[in-house]
C-alpha atoms as a PDB file:
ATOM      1  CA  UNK A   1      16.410  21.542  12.435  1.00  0.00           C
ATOM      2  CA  UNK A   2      15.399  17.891  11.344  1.00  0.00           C
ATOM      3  CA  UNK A   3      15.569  17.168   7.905  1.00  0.00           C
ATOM      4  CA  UNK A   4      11.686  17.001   5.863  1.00  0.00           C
ATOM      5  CA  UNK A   5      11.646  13.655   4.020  1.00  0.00           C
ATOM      6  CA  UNK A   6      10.905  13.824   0.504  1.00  0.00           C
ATOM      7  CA  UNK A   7       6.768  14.182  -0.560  1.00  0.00           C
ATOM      8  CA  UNK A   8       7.707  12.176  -3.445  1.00  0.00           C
ATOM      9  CA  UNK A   9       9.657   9.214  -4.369  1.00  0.00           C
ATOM     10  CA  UNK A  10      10.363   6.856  -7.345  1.00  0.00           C
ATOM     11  CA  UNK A  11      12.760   3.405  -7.403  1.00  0.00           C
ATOM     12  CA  UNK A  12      13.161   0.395  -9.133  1.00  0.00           C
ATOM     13  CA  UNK A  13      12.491  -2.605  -7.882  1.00  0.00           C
ATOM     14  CA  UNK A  14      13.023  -6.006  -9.490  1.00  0.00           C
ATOM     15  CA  UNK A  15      10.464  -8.591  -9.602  1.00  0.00           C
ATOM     16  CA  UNK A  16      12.320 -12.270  -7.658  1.00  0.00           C
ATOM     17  CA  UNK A  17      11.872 -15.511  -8.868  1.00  0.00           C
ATOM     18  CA  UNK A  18       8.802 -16.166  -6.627  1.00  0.00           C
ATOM     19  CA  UNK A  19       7.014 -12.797  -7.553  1.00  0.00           C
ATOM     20  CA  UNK A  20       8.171 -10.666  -4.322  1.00  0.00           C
ATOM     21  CA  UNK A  21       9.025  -7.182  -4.569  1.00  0.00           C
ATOM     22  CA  UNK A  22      11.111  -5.233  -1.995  1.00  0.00           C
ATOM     23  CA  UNK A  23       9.821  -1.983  -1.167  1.00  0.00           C
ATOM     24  CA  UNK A  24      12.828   0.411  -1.018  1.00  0.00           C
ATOM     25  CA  UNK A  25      13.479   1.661   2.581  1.00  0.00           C
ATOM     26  CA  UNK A  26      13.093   5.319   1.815  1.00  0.00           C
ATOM     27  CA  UNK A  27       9.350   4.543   0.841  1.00  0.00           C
ATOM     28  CA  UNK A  28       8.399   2.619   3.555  1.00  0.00           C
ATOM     29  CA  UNK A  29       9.932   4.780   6.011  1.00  0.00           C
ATOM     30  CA  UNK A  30       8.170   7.667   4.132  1.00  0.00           C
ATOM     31  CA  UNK A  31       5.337   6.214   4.733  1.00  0.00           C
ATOM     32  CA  UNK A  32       5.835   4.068   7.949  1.00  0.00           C
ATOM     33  CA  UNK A  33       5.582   0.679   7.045  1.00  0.00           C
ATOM     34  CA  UNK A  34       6.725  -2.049   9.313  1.00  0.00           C
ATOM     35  CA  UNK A  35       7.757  -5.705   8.486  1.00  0.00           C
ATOM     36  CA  UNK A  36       4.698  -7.729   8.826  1.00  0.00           C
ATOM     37  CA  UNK A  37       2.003  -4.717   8.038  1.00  0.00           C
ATOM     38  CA  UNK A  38      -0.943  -6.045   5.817  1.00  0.00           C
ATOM     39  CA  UNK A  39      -0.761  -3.763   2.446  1.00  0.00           C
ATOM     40  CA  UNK A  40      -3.396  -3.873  -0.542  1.00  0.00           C
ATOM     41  CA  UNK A  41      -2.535  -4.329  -4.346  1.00  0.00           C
ATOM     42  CA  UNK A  42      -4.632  -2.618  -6.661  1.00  0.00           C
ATOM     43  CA  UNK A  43      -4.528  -3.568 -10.246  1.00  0.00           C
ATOM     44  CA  UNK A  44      -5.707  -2.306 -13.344  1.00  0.00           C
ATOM     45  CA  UNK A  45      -4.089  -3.554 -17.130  1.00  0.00           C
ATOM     46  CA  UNK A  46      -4.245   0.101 -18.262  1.00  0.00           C
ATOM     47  CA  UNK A  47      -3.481   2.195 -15.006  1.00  0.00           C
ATOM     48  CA  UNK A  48      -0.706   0.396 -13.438  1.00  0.00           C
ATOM     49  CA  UNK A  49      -0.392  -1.156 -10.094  1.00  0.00           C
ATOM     50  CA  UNK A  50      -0.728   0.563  -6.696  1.00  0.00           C
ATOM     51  CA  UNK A  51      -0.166  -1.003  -3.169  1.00  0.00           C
ATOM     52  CA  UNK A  52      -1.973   0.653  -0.381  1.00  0.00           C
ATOM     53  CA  UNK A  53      -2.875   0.471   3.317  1.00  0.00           C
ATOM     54  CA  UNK A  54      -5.867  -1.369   3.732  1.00  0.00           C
ATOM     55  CA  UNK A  55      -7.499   1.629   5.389  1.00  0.00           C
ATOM     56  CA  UNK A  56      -7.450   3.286   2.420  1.00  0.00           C
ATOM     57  CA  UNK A  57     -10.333   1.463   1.242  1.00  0.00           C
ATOM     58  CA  UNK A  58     -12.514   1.759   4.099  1.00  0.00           C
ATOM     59  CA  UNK A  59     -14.487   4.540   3.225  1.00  0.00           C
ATOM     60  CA  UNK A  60     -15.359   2.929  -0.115  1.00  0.00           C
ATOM     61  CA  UNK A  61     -16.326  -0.326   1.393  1.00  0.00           C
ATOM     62  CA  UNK A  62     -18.600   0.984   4.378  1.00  0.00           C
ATOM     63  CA  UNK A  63     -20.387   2.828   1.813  1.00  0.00           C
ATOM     64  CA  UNK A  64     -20.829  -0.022  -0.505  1.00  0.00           C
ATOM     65  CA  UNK A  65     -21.852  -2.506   2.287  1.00  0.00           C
ATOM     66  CA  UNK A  66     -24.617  -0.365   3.429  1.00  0.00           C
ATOM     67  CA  UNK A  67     -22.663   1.374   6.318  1.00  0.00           C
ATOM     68  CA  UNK A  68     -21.588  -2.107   7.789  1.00  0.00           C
ATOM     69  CA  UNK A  69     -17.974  -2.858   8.826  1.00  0.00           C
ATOM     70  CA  UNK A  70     -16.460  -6.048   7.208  1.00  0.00           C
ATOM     71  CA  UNK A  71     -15.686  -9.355   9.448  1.00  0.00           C
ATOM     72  CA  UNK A  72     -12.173  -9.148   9.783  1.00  0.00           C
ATOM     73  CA  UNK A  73     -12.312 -13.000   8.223  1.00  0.00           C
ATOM     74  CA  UNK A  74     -13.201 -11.913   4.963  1.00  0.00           C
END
């Protein structure tokens, strides 16, 4: 039987001197992210920060744009 790989997860991580932060390999392997992926930062002063896939958006954005997908420029 394989072992289930934790729902939930919490690490440090330090900040480096030009503002990169590592994302523990438990977490991306959790939740299968690859060198090189694209990942969105969502910040607000009171709520914290949270990086997600872009994809996680896309919902939100068809719906504000009218139904229209984005130009992958933009």
């Amino acid at each position: 039987m394989e072992s289930q790989q934790p729902k939930q997860q919490m690490a440090t991580v330090r900040v480096g001197e030009k503002g990169q932060v590592v994302i523990p390999k438990e977490i991306r392997e959790m939740f299968g992210i690859q060198s090189g992926d694209s990942m969105l930062m969502l910040a607000d002063s009171e709520r914290g920060i949270a990086i997600v896939r872009p994809e996680f958006c896309q919902a939100l954005i068809r719906h504000v744009m009218g139904g229209q997908e984005l130009d992958e420029k933009l």
